[in-house]
Each structure stands twice: as C-alpha cells, then as structure tokens.
Protein backbone atom coordinates (compact mmCIF):
# COMPACT_ATOMS: atom_id res chain seq x y z
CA UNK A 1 5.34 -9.17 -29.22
CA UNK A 2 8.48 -11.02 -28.55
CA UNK A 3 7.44 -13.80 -27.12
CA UNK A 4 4.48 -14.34 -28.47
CA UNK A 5 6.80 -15.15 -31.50
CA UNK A 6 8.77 -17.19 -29.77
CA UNK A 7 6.32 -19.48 -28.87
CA UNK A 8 4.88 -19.61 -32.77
CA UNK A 9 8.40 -20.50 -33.49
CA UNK A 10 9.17 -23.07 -31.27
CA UNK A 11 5.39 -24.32 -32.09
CA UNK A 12 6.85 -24.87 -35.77
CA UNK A 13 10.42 -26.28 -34.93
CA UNK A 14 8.06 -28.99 -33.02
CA UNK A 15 6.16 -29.74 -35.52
CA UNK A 16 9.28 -29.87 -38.54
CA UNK A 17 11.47 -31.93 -36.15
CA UNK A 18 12.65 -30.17 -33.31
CA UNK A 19 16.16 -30.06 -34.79
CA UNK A 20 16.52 -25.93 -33.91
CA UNK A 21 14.93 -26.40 -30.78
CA UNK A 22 17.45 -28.74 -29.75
CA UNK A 23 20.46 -26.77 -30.79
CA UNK A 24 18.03 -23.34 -28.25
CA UNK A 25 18.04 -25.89 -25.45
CA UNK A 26 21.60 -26.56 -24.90
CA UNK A 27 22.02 -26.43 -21.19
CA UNK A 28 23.53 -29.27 -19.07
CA UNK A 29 20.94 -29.04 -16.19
CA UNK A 30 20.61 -33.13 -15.62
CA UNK A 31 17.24 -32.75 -14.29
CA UNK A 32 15.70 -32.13 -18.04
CA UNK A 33 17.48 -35.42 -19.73
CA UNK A 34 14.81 -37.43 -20.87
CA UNK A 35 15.33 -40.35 -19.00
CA UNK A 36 15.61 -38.92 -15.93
CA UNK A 37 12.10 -37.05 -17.07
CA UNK A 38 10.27 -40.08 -18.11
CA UNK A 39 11.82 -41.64 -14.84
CA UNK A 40 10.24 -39.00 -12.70
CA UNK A 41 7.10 -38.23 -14.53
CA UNK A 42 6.51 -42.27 -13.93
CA UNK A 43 7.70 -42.62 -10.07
CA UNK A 44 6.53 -38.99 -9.27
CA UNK A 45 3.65 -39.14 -6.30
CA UNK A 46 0.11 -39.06 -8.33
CA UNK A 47 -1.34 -36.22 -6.09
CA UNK A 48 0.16 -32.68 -7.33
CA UNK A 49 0.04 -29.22 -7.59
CA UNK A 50 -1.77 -27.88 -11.42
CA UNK A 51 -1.81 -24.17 -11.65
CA UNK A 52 -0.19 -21.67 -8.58
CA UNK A 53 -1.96 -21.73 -5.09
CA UNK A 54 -1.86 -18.54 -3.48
CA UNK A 55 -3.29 -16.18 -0.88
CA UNK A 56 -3.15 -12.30 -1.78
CA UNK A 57 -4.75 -9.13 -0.42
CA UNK A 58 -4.73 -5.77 -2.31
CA UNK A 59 -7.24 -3.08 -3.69
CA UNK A 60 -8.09 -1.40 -6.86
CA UNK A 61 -5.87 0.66 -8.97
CA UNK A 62 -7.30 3.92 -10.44
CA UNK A 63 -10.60 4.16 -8.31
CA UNK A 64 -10.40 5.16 -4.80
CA UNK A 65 -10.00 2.19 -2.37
CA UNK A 66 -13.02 1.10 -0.68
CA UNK A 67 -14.55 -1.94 1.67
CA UNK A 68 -16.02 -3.51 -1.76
CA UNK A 69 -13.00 -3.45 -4.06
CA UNK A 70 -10.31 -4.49 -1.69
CA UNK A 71 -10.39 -7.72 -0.89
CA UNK A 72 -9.03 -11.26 -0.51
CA UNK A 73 -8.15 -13.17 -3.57
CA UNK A 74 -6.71 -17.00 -3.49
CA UNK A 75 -6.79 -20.16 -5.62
CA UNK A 76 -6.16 -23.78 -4.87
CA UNK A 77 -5.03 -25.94 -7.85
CA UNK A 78 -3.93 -29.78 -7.92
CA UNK A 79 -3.64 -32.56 -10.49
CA UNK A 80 -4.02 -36.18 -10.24
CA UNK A 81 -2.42 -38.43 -12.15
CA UNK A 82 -4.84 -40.96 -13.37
CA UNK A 83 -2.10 -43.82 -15.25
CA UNK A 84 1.02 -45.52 -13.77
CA UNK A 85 2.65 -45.26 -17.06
CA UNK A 86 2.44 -44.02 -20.35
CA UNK A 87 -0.60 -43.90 -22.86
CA UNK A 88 -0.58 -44.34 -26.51
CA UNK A 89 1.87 -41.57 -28.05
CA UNK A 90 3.33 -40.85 -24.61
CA UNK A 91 0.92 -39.33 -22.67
CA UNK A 92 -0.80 -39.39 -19.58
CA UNK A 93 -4.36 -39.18 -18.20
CA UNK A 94 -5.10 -36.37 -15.35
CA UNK A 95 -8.08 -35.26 -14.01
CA UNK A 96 -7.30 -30.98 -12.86
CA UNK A 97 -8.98 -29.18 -10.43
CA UNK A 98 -8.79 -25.21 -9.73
CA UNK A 99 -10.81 -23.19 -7.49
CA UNK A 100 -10.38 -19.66 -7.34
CA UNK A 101 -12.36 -17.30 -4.32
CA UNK A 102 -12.73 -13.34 -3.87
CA UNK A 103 -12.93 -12.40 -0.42
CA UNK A 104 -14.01 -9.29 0.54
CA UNK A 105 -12.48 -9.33 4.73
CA UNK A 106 -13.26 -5.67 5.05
CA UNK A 107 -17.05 -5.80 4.92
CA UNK A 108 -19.15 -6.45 7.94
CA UNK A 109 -19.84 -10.33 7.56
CA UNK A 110 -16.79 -10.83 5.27
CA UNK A 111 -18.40 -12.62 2.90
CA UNK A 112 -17.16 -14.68 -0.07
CA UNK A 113 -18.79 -12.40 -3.04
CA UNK A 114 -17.12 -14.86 -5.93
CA UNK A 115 -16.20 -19.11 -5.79
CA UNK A 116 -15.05 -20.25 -9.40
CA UNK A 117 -14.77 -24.19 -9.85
CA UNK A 118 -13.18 -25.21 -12.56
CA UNK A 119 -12.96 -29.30 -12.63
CA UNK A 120 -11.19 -31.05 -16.12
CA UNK A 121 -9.80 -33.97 -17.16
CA UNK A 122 -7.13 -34.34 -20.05
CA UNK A 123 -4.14 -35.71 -21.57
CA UNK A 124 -0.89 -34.40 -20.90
CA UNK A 125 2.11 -35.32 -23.53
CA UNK A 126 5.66 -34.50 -22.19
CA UNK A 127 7.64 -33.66 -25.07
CA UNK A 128 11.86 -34.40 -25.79
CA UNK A 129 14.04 -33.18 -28.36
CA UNK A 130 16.97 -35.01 -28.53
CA UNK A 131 17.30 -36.48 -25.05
CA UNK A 132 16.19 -33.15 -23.68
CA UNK A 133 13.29 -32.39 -22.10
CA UNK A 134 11.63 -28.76 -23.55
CA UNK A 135 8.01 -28.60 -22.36
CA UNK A 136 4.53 -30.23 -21.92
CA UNK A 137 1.01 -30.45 -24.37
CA UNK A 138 -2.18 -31.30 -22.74
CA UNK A 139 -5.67 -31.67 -24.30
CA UNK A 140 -8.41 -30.87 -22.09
CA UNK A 141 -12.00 -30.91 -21.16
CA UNK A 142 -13.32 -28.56 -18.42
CA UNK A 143 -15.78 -26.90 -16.88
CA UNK A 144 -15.85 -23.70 -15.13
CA UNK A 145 -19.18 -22.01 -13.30
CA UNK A 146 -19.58 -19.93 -9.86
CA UNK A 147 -22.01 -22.66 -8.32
CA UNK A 148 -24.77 -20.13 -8.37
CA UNK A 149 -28.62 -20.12 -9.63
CA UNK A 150 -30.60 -17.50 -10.74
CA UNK A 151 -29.61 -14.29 -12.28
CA UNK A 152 -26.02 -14.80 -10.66
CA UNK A 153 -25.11 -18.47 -12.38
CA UNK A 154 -22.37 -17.65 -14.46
CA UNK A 155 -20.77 -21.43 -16.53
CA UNK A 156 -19.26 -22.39 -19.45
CA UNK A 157 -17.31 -25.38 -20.89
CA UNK A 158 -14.06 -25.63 -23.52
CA UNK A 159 -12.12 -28.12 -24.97
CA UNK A 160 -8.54 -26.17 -24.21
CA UNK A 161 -5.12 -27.26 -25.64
CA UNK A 162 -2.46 -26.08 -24.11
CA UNK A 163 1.67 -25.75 -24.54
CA UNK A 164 4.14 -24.97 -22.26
CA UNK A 165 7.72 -24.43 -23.87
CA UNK A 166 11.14 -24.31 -21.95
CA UNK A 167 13.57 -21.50 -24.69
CA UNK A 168 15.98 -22.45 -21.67
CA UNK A 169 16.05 -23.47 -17.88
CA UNK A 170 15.02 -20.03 -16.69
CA UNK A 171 12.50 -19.02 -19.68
CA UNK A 172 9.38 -20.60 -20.30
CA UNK A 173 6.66 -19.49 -22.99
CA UNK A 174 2.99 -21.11 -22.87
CA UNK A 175 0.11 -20.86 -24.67
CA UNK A 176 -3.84 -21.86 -24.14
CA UNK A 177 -6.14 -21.98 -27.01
CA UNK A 178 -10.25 -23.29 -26.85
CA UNK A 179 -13.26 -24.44 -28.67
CA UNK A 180 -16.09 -22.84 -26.04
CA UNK A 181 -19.28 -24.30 -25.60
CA UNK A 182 -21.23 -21.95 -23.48
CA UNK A 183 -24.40 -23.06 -21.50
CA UNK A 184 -24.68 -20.32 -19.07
CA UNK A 185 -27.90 -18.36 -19.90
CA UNK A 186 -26.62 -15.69 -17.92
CA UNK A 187 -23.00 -15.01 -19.68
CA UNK A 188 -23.98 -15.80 -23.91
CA UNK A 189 -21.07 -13.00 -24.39
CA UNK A 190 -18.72 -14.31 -21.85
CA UNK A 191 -15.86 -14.78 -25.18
CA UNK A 192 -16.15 -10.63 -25.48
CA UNK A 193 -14.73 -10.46 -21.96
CA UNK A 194 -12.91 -13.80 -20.67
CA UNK A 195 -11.21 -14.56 -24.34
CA UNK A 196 -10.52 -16.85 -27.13
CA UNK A 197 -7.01 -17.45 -26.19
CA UNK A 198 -3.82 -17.00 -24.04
CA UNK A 199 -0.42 -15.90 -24.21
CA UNK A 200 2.25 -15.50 -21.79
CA UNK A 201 6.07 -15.97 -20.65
CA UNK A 202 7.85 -16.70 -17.25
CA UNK A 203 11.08 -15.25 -16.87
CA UNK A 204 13.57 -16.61 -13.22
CA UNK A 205 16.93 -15.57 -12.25
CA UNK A 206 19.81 -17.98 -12.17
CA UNK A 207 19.25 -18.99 -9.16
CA UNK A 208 15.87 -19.29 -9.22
CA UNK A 209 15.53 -16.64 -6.70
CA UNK A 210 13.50 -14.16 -8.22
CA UNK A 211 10.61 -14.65 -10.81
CA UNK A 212 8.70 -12.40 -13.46
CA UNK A 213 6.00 -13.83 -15.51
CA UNK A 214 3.33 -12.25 -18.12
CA UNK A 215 -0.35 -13.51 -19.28
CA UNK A 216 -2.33 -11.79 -21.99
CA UNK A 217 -5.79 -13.23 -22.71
CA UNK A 218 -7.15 -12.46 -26.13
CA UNK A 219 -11.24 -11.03 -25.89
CA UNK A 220 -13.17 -11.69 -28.82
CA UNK A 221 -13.04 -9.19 -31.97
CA UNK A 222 -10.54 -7.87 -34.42
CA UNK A 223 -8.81 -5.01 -31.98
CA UNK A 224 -5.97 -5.40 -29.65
CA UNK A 225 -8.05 -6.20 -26.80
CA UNK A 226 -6.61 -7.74 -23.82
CA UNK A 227 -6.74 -8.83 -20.42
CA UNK A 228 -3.77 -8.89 -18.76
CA UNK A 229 -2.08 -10.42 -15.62
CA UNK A 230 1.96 -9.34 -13.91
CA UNK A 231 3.38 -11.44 -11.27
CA UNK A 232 6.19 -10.99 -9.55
CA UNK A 233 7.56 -13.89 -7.40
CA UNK A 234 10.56 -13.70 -4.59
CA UNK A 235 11.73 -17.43 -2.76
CA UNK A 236 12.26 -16.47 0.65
CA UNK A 237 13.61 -20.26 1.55
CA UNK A 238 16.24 -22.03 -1.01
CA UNK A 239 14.50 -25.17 0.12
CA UNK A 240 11.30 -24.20 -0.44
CA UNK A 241 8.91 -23.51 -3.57
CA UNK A 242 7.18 -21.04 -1.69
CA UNK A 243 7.57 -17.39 -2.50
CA UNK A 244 6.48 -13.68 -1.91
CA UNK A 245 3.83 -12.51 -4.37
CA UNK A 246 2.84 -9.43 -6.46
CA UNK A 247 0.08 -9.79 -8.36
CA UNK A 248 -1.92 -6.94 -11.23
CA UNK A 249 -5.05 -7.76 -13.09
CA UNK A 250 -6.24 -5.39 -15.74
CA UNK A 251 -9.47 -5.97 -17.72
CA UNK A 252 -12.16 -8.20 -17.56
CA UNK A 253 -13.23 -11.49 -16.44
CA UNK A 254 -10.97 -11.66 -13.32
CA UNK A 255 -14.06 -13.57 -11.90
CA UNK A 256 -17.22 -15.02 -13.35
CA UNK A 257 -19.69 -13.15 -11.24
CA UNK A 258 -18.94 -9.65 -12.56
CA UNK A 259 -16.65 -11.10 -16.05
CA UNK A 260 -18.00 -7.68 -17.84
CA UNK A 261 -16.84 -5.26 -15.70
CA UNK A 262 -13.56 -4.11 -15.85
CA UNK A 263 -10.89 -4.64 -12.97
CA UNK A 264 -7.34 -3.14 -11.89
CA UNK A 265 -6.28 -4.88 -9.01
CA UNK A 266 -2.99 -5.16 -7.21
CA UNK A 267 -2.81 -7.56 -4.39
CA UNK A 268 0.45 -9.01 -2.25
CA UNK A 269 0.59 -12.14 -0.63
CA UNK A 270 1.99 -15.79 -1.03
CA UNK A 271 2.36 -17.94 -3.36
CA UNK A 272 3.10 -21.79 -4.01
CA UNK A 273 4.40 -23.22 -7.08
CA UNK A 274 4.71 -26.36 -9.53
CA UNK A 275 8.54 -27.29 -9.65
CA UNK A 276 9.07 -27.08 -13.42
CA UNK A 277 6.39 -24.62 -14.27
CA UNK A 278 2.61 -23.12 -13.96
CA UNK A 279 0.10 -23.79 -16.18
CA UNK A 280 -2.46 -20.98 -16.65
C-alpha cells in the first residue's frame, strides 16, 4: 500500500539522517520551525487533548438494523504533560488517558453495554530535520480492560511505540507497533482479533477544511487480515477544531467486550481534534 511505504521510508530517512526528509518537507508554514516548536511544546498548557473525542450515532452495515446494533459510540482522550522542559534526548514525560463507551440509546434502559479504559504513561520525542518540525515518537506503557469481573473481564497490557510523520502540512502517516502482555483470562487470543500492529494516513485540504484519514490494524497470522477504520471530518467553524464526523469500522475488536465478533458500523456525529494531529 502506498502509504504504508511511505511511512517505512520516511522511518529509514530518520534513521540515515533525515537529509531526504528535509528536502519532502519544504513548506514555509512558520508554525513547524523548530524553534517556534520547541517554544510551544515548552509554554503549551500541560492539560491536552491525546487521541480524537467524539460523539457518534449509527447502525450496522450488512445486517438489518436493530435496537442492539445501533447505538451510541464516543471516546474521551487527554494527555498531561508531566515535565516543564525537556528530558534526556529531547523528550517529554506524559501520562495518556482514553476512554472509549458503546451506548446502546434505543433499548429500554439505555444501557452502557461496553466502557474501555485505557490509562498509559510514556515518553514522547518531537523530532526536527533541519529546523523543521516533521512528526512525533512516543514510547509507551498502557493498560487497557472493560472494568468488568467474571466471564465479561476483558484486559491486556503493551509496551506500544508509536510514530507520527508529517510527508507535508496536509499529509500525515503514523504507525503503532507493541510487545503484548496479556493477563486477561478471558481474552488469551485477543492478538487474533485486536492486532499486532497499526497503520494509517490522514489526508486535509488546503485549508484545512475537509479531512480524510485511514487506520488498518494488523490481526495476528500470515494472511492479509485486517481491521479497518474511515473517517471523514468537515470544520464547520474556521475558528474552531471541531468538526462533522463520519465514521466505518470493519472487523474485529471495535470493543473489548465482544473483540471476536465481527463489526460493520457506520455512525455520524462530532468530533474534536488535536491541533497538529491524532494519535491512534
């Protein structure tokens, strides 16, 4: 796939020196110059937002709609900043938090079927090629489980690193890759249906206006077998980073209750985002 070799490329022009990178991101947008980066990423508030927080409603694709597969989906993800100033190497310490809920509004007591927590702390490098800024590594520790007991706990644990890339101020390629170490006695197999590793690309207009971005998640085995995620984003306020949403999930592991059953969901809502980019 295209972008998946874009981001093995600009993977290995990191690592031998950034020198093609450099010449890739050529753009005059004054809000990537490294100082004015390091500036921000120091002064910036400490509180933040981590992945996309958003609110959508939609139903299943391919299966007749019913009360049990439409439903509510929405996630709240922040960051906080745990150093004034930089670390050895450049880096920064955050602790992450995500929380993702399925809400099923149609049923008679509306009740909240799935709640994924997924707490972390890491290291988060912001990376320059000369003077310019192109993306961000983190190394990180979390946790993810549905706070249940019983037959229903579903948890696991991973030591994730993960790379987001800017090709240029409108495309952005990022990657997620983890060592699992799986204490749920409930989900043992949880790497044949919520992955080994993740792909994807986010594509903007010009003006920022409209946005289109990709995520493949790699299940465990030798076949091309993936999970994959669409969103579509529209800004409906230039002043704003808040934005119409279209959302489709196909495969697995949407949510750690039922992670092996397969979903196809398309849900519409709102969504708000991180100004540079969302980390998956």
């Amino acid at each position: 796939m295209k972008f998946l070799r874009s981001f093995i490329l600009c993977i290995c022009v990191l690592i031998a020196g950034g020198d093609a990178m450099a010449q890739i991101v050529t753009h005059n947008d004054e809000a990537l110059r490294a100082d004015s980066l390091r500036q921000e990423f120091d002064k910036r508030p400490y509180f933040g937002l981590y992945k996309d927080n958003y609110f959508v409603f939609g139903t299943a694709i391919g299966d007749e709609p019913t009360v049990r597969n439409t439903n509510v989906k929405f996630q709240i993800s922040f960051s906080q900043r745990l150093t004034k100033s930089t670390l050895p190497w450049n880096t920064y310490l955050y602790l992450f938090y995500s929380q993702k809920c399925f809400w099923n509004v149609l049923e008679e007591s509306m009740p909240m079927t799935d709640l994924n927590f997924n707490p972390g702390i890491g290291i988060g490098k912001p990376l320059f090629v000369r003077d310019r800024f192109i993306g961000e590594l983190k190394l990180m520790a979390e946790h993810e489980s549905n706070g249940k007991d019983g037959d229903n706990s579903r948890s696991w644990n991973k030591i994730s690193l993960v790379a987001n890339i800017l090709i240029g101020p409108n495309f952005v390629v990022h990657g997620k890759a983890w060592i699992p170490i799986i204490d749920g006695q409930n989900n043992k197999d949880i790497l044949d249906y919520c992955g080994i590793y993740q792909v994807g690309m986010s594509l903007t207009t010009l003006n920022k206006k409209i946005g289109l971005s990709t995520l493949l998640t790699k299940r465990r085995g030798w076949n091309l077998n993936y999970n994959a995620m669409v969103e579509l984003s529209y800004r409906f306020n230039n002043n704003q980073n808040q934005y119409f949403f279209l959302q489709y999930y196909n495969g697995y592991g949407e949510g750690l209750l039922e992670y092996n059953k397969f979903h196809s969901q398309l849900r519409a809502g709102i969504v708000i985002k991180p100004r540079l980019f969302s980390d998956f």
